[in-house]
C-alpha atoms as a PDB file:
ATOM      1  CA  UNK A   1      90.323 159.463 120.596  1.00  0.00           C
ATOM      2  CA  UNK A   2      90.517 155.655 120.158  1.00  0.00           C
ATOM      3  CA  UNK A   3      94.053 155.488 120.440  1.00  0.00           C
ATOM      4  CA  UNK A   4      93.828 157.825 123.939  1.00  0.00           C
ATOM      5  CA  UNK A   5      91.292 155.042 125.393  1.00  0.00           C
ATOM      6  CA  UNK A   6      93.644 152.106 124.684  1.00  0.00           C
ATOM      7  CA  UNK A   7      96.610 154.004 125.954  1.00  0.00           C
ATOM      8  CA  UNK A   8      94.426 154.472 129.035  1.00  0.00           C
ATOM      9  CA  UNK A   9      93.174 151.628 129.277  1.00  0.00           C
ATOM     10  CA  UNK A  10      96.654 149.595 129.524  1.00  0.00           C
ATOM     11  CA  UNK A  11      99.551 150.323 132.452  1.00  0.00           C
ATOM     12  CA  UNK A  12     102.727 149.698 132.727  1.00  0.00           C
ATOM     13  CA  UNK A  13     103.808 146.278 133.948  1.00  0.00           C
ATOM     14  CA  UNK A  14     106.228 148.471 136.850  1.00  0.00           C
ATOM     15  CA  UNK A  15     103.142 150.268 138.072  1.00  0.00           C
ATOM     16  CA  UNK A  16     100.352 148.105 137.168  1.00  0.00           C
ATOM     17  CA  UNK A  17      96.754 150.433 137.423  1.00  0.00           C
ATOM     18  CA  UNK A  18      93.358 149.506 137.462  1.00  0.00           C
ATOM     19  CA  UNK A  19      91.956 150.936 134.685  1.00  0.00           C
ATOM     20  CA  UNK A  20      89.724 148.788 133.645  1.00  0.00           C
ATOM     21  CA  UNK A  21      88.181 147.309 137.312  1.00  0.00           C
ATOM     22  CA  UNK A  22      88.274 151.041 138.439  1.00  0.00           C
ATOM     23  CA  UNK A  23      85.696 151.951 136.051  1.00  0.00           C
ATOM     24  CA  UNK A  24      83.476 149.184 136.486  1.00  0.00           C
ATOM     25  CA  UNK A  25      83.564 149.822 140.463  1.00  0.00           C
ATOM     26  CA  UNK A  26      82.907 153.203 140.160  1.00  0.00           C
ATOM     27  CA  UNK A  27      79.919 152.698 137.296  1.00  0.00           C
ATOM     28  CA  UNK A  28      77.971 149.050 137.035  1.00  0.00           C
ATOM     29  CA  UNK A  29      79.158 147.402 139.920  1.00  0.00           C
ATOM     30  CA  UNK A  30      78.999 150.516 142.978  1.00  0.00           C
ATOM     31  CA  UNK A  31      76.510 149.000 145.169  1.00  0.00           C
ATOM     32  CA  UNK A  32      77.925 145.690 144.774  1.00  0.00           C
ATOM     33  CA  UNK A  33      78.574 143.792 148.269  1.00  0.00           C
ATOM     34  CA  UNK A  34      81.791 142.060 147.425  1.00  0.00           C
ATOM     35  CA  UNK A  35      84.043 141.008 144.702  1.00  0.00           C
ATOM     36  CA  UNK A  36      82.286 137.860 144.132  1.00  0.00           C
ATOM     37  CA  UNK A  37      79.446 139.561 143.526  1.00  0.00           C
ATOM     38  CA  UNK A  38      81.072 141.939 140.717  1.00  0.00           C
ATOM     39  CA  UNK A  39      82.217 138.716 138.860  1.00  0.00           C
ATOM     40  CA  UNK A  40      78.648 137.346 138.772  1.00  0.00           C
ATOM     41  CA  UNK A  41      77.017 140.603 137.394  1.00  0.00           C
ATOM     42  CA  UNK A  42      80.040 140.744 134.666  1.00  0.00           C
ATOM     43  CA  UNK A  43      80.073 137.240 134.226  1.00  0.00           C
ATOM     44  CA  UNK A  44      75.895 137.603 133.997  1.00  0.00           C
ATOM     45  CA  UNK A  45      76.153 141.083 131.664  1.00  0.00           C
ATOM     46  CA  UNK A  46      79.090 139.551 129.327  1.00  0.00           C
ATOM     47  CA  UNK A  47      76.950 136.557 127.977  1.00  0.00           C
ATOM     48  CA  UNK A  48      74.397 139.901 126.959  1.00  0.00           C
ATOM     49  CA  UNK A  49      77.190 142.005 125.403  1.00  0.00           C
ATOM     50  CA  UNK A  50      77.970 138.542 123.742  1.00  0.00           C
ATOM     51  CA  UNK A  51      75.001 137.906 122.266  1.00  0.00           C
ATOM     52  CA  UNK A  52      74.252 141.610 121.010  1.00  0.00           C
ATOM     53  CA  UNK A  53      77.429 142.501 119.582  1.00  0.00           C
ATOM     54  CA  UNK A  54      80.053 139.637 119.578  1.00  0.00           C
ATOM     55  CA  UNK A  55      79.956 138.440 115.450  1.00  0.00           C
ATOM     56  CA  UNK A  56      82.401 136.031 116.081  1.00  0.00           C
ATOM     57  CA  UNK A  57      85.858 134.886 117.381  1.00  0.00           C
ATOM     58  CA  UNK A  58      88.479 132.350 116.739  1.00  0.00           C
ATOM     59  CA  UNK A  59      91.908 131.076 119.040  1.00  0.00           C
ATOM     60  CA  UNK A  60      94.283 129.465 116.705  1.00  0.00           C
ATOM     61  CA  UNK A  61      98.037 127.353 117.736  1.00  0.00           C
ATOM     62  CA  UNK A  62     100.944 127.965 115.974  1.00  0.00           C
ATOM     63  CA  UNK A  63     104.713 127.542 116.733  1.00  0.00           C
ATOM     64  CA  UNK A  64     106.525 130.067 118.624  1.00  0.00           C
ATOM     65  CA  UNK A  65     109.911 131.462 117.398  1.00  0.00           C
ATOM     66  CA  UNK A  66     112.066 132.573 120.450  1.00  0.00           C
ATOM     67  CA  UNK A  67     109.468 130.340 122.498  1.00  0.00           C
ATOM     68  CA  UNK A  68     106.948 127.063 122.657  1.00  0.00           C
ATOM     69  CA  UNK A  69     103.955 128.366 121.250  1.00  0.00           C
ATOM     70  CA  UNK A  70     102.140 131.296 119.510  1.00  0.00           C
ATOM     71  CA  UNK A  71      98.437 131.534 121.268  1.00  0.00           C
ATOM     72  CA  UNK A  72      96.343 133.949 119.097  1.00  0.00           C
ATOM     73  CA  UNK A  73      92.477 134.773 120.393  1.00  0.00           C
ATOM     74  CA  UNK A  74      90.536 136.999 118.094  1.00  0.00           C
ATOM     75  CA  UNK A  75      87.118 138.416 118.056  1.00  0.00           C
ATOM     76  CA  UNK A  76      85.508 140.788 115.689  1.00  0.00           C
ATOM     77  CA  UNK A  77      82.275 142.789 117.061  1.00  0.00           C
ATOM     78  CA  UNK A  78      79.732 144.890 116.031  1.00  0.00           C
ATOM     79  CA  UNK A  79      79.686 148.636 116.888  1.00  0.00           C
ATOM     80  CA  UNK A  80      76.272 150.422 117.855  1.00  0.00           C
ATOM     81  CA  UNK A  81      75.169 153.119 115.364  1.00  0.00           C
ATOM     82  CA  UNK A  82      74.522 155.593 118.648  1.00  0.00           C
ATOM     83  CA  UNK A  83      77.959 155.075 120.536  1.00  0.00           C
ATOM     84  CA  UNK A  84      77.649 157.808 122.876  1.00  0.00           C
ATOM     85  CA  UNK A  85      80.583 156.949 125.343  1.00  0.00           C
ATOM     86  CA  UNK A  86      83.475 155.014 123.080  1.00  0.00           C
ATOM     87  CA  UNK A  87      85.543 154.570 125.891  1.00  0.00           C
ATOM     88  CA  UNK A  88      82.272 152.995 128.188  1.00  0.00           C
ATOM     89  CA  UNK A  89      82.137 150.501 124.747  1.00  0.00           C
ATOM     90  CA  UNK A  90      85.779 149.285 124.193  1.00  0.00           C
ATOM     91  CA  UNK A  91      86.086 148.524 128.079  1.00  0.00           C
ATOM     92  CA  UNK A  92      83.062 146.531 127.880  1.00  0.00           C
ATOM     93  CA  UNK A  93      84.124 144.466 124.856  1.00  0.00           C
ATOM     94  CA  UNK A  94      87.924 144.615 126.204  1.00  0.00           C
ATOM     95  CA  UNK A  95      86.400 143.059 129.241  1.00  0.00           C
ATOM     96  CA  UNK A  96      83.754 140.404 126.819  1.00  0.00           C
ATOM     97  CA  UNK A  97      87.276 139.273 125.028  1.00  0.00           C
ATOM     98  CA  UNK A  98      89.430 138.292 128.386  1.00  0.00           C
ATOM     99  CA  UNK A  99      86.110 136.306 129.404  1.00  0.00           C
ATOM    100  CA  UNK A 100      85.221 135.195 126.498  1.00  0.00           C
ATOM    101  CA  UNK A 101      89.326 132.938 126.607  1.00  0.00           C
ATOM    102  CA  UNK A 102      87.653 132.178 130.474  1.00  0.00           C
ATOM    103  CA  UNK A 103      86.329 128.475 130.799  1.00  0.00           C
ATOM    104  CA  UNK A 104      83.530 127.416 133.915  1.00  0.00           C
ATOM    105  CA  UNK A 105      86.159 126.502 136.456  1.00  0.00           C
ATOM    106  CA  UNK A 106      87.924 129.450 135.618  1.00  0.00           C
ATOM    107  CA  UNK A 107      84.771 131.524 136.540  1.00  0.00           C
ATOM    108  CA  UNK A 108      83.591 129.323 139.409  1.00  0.00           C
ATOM    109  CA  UNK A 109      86.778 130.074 141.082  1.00  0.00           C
ATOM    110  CA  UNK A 110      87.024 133.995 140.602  1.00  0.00           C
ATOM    111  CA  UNK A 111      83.726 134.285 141.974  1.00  0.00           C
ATOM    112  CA  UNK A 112      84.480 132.241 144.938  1.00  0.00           C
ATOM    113  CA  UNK A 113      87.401 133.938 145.685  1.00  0.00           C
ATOM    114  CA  UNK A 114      85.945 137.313 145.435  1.00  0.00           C
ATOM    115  CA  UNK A 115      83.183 136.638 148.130  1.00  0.00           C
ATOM    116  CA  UNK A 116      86.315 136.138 151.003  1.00  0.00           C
ATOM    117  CA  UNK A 117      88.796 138.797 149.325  1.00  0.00           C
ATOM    118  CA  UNK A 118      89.201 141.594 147.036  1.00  0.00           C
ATOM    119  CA  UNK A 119      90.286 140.319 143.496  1.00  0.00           C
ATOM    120  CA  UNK A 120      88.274 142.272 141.155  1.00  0.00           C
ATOM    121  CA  UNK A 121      91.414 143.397 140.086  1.00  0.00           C
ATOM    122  CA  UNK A 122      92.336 140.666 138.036  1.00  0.00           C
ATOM    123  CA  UNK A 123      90.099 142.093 134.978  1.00  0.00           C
ATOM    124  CA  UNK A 124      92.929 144.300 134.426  1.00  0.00           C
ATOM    125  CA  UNK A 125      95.953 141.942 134.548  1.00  0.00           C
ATOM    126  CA  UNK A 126      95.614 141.430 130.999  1.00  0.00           C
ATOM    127  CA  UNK A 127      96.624 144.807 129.770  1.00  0.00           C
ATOM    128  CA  UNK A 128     100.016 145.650 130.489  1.00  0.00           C
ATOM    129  CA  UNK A 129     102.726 147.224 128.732  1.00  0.00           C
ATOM    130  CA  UNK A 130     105.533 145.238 129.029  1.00  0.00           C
ATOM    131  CA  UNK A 131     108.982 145.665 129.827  1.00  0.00           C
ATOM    132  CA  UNK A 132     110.600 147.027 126.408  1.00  0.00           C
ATOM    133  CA  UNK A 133     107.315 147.035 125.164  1.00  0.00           C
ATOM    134  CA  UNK A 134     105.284 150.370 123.610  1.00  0.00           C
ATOM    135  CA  UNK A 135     101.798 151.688 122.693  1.00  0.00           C
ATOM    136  CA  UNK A 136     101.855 152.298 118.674  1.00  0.00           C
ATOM    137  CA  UNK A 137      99.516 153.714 116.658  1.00  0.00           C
ATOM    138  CA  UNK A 138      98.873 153.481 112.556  1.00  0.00           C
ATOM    139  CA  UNK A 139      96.565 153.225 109.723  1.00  0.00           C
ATOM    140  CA  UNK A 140      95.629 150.388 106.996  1.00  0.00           C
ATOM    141  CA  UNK A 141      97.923 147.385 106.410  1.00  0.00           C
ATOM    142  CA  UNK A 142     100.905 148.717 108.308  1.00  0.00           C
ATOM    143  CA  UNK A 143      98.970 148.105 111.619  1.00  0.00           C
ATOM    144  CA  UNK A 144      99.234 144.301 111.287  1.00  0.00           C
ATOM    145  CA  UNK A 145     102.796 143.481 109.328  1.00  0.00           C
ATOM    146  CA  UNK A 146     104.718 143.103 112.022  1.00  0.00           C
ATOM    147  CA  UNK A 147     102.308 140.309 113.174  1.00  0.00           C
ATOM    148  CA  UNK A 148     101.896 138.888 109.456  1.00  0.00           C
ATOM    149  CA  UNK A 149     105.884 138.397 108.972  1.00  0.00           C
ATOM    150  CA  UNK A 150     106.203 136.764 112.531  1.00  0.00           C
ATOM    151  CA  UNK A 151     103.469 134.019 111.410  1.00  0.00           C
ATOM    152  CA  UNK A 152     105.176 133.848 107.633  1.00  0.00           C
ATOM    153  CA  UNK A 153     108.674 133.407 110.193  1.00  0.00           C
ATOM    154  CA  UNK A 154     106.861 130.569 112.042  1.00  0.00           C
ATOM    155  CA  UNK A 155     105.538 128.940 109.042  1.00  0.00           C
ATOM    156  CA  UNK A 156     108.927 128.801 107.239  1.00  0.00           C
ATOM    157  CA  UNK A 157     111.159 127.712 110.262  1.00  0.00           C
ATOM    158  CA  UNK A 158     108.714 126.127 112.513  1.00  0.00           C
ATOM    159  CA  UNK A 159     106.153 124.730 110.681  1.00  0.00           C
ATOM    160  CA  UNK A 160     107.196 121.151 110.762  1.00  0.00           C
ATOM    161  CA  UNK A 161     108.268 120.868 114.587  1.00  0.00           C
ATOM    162  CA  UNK A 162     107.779 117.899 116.179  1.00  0.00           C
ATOM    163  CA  UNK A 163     107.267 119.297 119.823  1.00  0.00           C
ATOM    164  CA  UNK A 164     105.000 116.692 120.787  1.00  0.00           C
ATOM    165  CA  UNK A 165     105.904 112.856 120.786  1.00  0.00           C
ATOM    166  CA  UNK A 166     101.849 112.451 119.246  1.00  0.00           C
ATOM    167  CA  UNK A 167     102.514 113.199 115.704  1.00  0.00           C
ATOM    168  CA  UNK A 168      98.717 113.721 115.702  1.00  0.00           C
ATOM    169  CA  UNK A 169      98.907 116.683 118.455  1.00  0.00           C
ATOM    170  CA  UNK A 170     101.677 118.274 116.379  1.00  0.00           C
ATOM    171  CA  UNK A 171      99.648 117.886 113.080  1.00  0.00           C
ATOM    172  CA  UNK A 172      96.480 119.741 114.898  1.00  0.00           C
ATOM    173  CA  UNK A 173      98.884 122.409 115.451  1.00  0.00           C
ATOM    174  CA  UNK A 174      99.940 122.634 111.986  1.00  0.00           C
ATOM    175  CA  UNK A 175      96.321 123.060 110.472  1.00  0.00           C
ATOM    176  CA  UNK A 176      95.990 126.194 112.425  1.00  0.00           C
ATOM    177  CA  UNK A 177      98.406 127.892 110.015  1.00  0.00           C
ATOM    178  CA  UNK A 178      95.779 127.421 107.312  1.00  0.00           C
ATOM    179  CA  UNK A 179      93.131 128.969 109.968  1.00  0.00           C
ATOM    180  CA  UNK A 180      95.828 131.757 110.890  1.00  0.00           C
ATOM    181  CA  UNK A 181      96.656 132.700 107.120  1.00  0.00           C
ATOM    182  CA  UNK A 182      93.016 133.282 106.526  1.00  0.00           C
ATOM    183  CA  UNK A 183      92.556 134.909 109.426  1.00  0.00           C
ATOM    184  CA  UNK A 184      95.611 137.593 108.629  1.00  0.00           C
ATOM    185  CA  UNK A 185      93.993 137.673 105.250  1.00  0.00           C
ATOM    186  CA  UNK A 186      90.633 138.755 106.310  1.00  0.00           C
ATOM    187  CA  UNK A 187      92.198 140.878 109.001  1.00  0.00           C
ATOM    188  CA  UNK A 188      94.066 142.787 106.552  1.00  0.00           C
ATOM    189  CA  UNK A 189      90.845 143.394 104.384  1.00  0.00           C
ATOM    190  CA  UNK A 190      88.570 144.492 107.131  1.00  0.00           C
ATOM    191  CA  UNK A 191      91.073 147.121 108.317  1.00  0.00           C
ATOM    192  CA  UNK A 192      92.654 148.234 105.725  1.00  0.00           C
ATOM    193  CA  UNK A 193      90.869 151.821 106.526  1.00  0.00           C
ATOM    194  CA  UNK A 194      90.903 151.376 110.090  1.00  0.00           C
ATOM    195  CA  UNK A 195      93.263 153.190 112.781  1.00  0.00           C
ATOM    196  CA  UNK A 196      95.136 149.889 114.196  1.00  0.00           C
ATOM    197  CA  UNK A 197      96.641 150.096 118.213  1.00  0.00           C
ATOM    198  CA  UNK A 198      99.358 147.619 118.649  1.00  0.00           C
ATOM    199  CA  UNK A 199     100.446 147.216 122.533  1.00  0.00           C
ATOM    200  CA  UNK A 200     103.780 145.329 123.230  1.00  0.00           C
ATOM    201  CA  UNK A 201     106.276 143.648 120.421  1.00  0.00           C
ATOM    202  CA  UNK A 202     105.805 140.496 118.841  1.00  0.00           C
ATOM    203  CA  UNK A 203     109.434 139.379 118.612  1.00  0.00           C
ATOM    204  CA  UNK A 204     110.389 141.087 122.496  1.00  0.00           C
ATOM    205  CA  UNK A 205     107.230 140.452 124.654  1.00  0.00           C
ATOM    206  CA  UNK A 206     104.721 137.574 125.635  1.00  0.00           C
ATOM    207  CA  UNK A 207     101.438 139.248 125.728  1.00  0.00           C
ATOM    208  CA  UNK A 208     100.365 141.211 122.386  1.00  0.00           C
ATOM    209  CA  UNK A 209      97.364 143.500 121.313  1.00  0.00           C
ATOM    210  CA  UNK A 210      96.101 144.462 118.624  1.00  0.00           C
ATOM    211  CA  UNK A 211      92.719 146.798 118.547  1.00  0.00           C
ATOM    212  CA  UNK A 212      90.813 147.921 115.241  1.00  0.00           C
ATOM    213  CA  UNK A 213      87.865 150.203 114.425  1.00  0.00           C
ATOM    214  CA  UNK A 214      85.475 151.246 112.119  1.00  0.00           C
ATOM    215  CA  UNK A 215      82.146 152.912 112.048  1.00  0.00           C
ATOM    216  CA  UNK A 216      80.778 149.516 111.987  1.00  0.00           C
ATOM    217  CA  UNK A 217      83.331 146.849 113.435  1.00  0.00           C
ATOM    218  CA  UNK A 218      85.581 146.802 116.755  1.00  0.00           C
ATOM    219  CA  UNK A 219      88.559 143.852 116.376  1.00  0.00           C
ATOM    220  CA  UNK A 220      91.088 142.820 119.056  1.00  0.00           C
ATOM    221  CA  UNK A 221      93.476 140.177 118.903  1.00  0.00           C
ATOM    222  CA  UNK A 222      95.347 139.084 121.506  1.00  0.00           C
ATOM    223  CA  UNK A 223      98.915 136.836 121.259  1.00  0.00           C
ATOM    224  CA  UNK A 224     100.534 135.087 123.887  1.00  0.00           C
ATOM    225  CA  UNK A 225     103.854 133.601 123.294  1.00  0.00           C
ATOM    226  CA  UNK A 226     104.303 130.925 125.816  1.00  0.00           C
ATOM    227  CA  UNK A 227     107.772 130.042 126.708  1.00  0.00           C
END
């Protein structure tokens, strides 16, 4: 079942769907006048999905291998004791986490957009199975090793890059291993009887998922390696 809704959820980057913006348009957002006006009300019912179930979430910097950077965004939330619809809960949070990376101007502009042309769309970009990239599905610690030998890969041969001429912005970068390492750590706890969804390849593709759930706890982690 969880598995199903994430392979739903995500398209493939040839034939790019709507998953995600279709099911808001034909739920929350039907009588909506515009596009503009669908950001608002997400924008609007995000900030109360944040503050009911959102625990908490962290974006950490580390060195890329086969590219510039390693952008990880995580967030850990709470799952209701009556989930009636599953699927109607992981779009909302899937939606809550692209937002959540979203800053003001980001939002500001959407919205304007949206009230001269059709854009909605864009909540979907984000989840895309990439070109050589797969939907896989395990249990426990397996879920996240591929992920946890790509940041002990970084750490080894990248750690001490000097990719900035401000020693200062490259140190900054390097005290997000710490950050990451704990992170992986806890990670590996939490879900260590959890079903774990991994979308796209760490080493082959740009944009990465991961999703993780318990009766109690909903995780996804997103990494974008930036070439």
């Amino acid at each position: 079942m969880f598995s199903s809704i994430i392979e739903d959820m995500f398209s493939n980057d040839t034939v790019p769907n709507e998953e995600i913006a279709d099911f808001f348009r034909e739920t929350e957002f039907a009588d909506c006048n515009n596009d503009g006006e669908k950001w608002r009300i997400l924008f609007k019912k995000c900030e109360e999905w944040e503050k009911e179930y959102l625990l908490w979430h962290k974006d950490i910097d580390i060195f890329g291998l086969e590219c510039y950077f390693s952008y990880i965004h995580i967030c850990k939330f709470a799952v209701p004791k009556n989930t009636d619809d599953l699927k109607e809960y992981i779009y909302r949070m899937s939606s809550l986490f692209v937002v959540n990376k979203m800053d003001k101007g980001k939002k500001r502009r959407l919205i304007d957009s949206g009230e001269k042309y059709d854009n909605f769309n864009l909540i979907s970009r984000d989840f895309i199975v990439e070109e050589d990239g797969y939907i896989y599905s395990t249990f426990g610690e397996q879920g996240i090793k591929d992920i946890e030998e790509y940041f002990q890969e970084s750490k080894k041969y990248k750690y001490n890059t000097k990719f900035f001429l401000n020693e200062g912005a490259n140190e900054a970068v390097r005290k997000d291993y710490f950050r990451c390492e704990e992170m992986l750590k806890d990670l590996k706890k939490s879900t260590k009887r959890c079903e774990v969804v991994r979308v796209n390849d760490v080493y082959k593709n740009e944009n990465i998922w991961y999703f993780a759930k318990d009766n109690n706890y909903l995780y996804i982690l997103n990494m974008e390696n930036v070439t």
